[in-house]
C-alpha atoms as a PDB file:
ATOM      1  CA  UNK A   1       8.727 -40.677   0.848  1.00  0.00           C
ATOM      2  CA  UNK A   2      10.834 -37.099   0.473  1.00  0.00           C
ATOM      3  CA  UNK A   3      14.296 -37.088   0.984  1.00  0.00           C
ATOM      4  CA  UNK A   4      16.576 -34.359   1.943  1.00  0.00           C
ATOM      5  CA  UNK A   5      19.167 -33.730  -1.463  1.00  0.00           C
ATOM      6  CA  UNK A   6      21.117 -31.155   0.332  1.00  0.00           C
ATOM      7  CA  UNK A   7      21.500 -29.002   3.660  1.00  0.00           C
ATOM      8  CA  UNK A   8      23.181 -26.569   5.429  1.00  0.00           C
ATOM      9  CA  UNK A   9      23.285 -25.351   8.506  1.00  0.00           C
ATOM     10  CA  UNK A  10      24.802 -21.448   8.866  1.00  0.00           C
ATOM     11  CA  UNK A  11      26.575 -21.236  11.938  1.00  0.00           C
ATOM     12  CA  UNK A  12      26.465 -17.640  11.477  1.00  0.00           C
ATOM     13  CA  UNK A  13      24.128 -16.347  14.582  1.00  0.00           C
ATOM     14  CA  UNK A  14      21.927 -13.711  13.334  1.00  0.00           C
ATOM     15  CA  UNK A  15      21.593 -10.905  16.020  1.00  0.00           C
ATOM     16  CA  UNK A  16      18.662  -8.312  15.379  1.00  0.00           C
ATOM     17  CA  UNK A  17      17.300  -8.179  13.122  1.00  0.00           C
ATOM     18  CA  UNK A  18      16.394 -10.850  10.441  1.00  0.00           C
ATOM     19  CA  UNK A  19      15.015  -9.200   7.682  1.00  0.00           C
ATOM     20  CA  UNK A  20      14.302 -12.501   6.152  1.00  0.00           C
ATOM     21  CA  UNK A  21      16.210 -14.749   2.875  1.00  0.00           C
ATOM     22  CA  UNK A  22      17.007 -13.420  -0.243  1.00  0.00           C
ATOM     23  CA  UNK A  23      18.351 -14.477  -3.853  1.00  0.00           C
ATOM     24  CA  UNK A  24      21.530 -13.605  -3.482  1.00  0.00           C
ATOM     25  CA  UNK A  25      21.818 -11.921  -7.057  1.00  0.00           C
ATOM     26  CA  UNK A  26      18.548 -10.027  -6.687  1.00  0.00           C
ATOM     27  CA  UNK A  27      18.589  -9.101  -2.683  1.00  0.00           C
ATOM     28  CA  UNK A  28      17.034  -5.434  -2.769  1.00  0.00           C
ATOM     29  CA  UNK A  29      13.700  -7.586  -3.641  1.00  0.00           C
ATOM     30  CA  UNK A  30      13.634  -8.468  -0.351  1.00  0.00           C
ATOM     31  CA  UNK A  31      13.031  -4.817   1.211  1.00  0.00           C
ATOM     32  CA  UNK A  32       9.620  -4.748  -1.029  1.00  0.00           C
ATOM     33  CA  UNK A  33       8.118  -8.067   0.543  1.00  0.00           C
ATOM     34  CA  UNK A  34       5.418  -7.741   3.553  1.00  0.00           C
ATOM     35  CA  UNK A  35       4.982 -10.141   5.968  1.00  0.00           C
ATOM     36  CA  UNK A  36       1.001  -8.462   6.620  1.00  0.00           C
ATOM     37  CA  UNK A  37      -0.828 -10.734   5.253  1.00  0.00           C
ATOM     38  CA  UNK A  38       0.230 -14.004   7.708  1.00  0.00           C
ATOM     39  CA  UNK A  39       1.430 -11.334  10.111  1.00  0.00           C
ATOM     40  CA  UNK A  40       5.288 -13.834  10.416  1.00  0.00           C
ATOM     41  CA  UNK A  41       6.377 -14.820   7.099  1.00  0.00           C
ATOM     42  CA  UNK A  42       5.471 -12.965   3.468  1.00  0.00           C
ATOM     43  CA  UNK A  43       6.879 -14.068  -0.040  1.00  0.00           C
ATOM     44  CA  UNK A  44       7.299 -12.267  -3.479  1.00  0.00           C
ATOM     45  CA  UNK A  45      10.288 -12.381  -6.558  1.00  0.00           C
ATOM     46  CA  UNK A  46      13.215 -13.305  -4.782  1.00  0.00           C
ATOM     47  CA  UNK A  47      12.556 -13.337  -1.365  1.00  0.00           C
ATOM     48  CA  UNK A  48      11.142 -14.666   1.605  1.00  0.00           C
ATOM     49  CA  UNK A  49      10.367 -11.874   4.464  1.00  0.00           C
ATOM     50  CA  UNK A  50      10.070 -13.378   8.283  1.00  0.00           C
ATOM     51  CA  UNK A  51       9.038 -11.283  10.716  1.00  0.00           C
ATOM     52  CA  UNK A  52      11.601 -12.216  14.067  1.00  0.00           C
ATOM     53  CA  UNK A  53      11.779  -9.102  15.677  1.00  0.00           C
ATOM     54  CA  UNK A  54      10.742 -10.550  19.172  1.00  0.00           C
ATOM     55  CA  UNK A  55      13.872 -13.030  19.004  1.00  0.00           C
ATOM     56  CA  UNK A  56      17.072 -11.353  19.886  1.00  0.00           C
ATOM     57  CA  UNK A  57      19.184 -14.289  18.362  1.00  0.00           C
ATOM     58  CA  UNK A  58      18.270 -16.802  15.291  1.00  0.00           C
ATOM     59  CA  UNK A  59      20.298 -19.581  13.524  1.00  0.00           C
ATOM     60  CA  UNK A  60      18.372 -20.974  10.392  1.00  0.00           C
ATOM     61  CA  UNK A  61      19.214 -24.238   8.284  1.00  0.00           C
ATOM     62  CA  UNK A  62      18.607 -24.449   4.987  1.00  0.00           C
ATOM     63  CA  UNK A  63      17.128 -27.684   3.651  1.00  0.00           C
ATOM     64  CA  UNK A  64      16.830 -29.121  -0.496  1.00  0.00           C
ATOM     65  CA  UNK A  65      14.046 -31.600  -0.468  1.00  0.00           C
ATOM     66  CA  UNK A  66      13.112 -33.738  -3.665  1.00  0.00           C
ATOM     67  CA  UNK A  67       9.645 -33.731  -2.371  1.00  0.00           C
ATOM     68  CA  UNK A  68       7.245 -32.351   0.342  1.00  0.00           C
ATOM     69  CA  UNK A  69       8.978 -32.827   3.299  1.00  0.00           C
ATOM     70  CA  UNK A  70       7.134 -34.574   6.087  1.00  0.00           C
ATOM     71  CA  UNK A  71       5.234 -32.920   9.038  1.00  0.00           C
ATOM     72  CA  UNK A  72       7.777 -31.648  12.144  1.00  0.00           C
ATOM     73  CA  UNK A  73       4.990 -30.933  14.895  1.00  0.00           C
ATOM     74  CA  UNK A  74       7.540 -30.434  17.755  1.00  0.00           C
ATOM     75  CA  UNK A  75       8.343 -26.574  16.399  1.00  0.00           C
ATOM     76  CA  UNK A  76       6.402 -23.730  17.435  1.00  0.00           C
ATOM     77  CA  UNK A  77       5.441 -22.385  14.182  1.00  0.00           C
ATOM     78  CA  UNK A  78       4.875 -23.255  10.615  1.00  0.00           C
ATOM     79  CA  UNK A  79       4.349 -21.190   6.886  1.00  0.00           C
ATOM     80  CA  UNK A  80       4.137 -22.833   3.941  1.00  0.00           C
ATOM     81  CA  UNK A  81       4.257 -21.323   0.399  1.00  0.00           C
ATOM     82  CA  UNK A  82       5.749 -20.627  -2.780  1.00  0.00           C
ATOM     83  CA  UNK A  83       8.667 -18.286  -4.075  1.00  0.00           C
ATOM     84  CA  UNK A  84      10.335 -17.502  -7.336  1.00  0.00           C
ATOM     85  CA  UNK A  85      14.240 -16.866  -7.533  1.00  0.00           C
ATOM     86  CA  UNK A  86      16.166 -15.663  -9.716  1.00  0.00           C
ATOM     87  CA  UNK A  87      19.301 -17.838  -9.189  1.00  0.00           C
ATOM     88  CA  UNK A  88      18.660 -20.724  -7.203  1.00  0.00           C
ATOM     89  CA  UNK A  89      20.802 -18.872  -5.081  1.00  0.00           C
ATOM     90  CA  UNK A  90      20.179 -17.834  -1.191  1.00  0.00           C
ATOM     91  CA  UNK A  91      21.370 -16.350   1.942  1.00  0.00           C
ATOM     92  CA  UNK A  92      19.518 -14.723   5.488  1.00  0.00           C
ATOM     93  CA  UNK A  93      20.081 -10.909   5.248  1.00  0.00           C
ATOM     94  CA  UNK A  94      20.129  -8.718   9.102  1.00  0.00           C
ATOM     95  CA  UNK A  95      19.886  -5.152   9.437  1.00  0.00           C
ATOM     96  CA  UNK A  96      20.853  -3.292  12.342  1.00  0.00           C
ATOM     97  CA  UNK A  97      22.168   1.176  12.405  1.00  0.00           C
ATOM     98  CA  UNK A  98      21.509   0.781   8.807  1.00  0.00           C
ATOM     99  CA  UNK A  99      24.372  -1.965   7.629  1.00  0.00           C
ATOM    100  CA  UNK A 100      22.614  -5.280   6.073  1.00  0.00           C
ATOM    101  CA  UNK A 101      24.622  -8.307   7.557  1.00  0.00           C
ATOM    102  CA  UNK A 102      24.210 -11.723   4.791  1.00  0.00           C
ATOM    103  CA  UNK A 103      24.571 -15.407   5.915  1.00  0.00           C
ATOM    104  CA  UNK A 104      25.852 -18.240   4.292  1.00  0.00           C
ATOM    105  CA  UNK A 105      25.230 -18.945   0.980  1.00  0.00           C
ATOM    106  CA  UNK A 106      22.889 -22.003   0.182  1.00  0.00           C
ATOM    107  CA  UNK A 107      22.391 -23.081  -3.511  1.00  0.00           C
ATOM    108  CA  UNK A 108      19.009 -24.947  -4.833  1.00  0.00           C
ATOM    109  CA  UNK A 109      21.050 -25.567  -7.955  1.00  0.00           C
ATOM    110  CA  UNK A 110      18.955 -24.318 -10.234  1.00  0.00           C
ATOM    111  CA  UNK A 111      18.088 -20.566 -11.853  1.00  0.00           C
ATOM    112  CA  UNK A 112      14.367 -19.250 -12.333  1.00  0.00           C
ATOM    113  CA  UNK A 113      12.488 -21.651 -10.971  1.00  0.00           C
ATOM    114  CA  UNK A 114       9.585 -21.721  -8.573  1.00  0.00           C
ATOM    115  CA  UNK A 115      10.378 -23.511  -5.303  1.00  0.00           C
ATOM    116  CA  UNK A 116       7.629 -24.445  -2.553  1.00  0.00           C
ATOM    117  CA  UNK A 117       9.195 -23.440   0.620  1.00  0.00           C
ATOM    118  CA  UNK A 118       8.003 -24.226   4.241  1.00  0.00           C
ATOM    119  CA  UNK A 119       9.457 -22.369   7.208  1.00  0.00           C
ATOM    120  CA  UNK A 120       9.506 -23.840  10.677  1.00  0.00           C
ATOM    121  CA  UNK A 121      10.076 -21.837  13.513  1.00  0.00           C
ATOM    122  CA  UNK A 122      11.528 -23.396  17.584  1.00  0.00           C
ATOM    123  CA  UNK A 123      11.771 -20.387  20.352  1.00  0.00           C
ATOM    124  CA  UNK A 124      14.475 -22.484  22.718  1.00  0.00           C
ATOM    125  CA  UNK A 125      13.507 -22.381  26.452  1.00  0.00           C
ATOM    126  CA  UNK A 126      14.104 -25.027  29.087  1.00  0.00           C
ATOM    127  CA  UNK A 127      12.345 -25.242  32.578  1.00  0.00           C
ATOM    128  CA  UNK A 128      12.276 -21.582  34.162  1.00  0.00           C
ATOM    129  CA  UNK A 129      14.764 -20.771  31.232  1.00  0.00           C
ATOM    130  CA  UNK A 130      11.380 -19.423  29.109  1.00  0.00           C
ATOM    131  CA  UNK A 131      11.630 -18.864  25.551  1.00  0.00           C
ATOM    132  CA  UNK A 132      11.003 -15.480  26.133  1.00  0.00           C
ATOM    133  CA  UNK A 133      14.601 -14.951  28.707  1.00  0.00           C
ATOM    134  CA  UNK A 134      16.722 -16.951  26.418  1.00  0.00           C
ATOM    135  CA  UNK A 135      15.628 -14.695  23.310  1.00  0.00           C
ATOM    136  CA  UNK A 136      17.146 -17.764  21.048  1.00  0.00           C
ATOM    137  CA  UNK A 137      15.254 -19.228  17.980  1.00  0.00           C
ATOM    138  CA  UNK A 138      15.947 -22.007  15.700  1.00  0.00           C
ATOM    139  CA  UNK A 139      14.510 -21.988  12.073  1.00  0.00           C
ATOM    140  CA  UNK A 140      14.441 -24.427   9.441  1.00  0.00           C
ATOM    141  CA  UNK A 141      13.697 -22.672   5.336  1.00  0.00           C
ATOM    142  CA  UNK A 142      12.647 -26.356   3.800  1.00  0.00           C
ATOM    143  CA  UNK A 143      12.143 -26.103  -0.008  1.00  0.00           C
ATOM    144  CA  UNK A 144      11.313 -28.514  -3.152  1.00  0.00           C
ATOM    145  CA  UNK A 145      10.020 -28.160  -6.579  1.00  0.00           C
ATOM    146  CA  UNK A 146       6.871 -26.864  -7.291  1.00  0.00           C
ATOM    147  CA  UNK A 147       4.709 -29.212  -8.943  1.00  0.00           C
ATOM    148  CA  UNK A 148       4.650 -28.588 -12.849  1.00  0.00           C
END
């Protein structure tokens, strides 16, 4: 069974909009990605683009996993997938008027490789409190070595 190696949760709250995570040393790859394809979440050198632009507020955790981490059915949403970075290196980049607004730093340990990433996605409501009126969503960028 997979265990978690290393986590972090970035208590920075992301307010419009999450452009997605990037290498940190290679961040303007980010801007290129499209998230068409799955029509949420879209991968490609250095960067991982997610689509959030219904959630006024995210927090995301990073998670290091030595292996596939197991199933979490009790989020919303799931992507799974691969991604190539440059330095092992990564952080959630914003955008709002034009500035770019970067998280915290989370570190895989370990330059040009090919990770397999899985993002999990948890809109927070609670009774008449919908999702939709709280505007608040947790996710959760998992990631592990690709298989050789």
């Amino acid at each position: 069974m997979a265990s978690i190696i290393a986590a972090l949760l970035d208590g920075r709250e992301i307010s419009k909009y999450l452009i997605g995570i990037a290498d940190v040393e290679a961040e303007w790859d980010l801007y290129k990605i499209s998230t068409d394809a799955s029509g949420w979440v879209g991968t490609g050198d250095n960067g991982i683009a997610i689509d959030e632009a219904q959630s006024e507020r995210c927090m995301i955790k990073y998670e290091f996993w030595d292996g596939p981490p197991p199933p979490f059915d009790s989020w919303d949403r799931s992507w799974s997938g691969s991604v190539h970075l440059a330095s092992g290196r990564v952080f959630s980049i914003s955008g709002r008027s034009g500035d770019a607004f970067h998280g915290a730093e989370f570190d895989l340990g370990q330059r040009d490789n090919v990770w397999q990433v899985k993002i999990l996605r948890k809109s927070l409501g609670y009774e008449e409190f919908t999702p939709d009126l709280i505007s608040f969503t947790l996710l959760k960028a998992q990631f592990w070595p690709a298989p050789l």
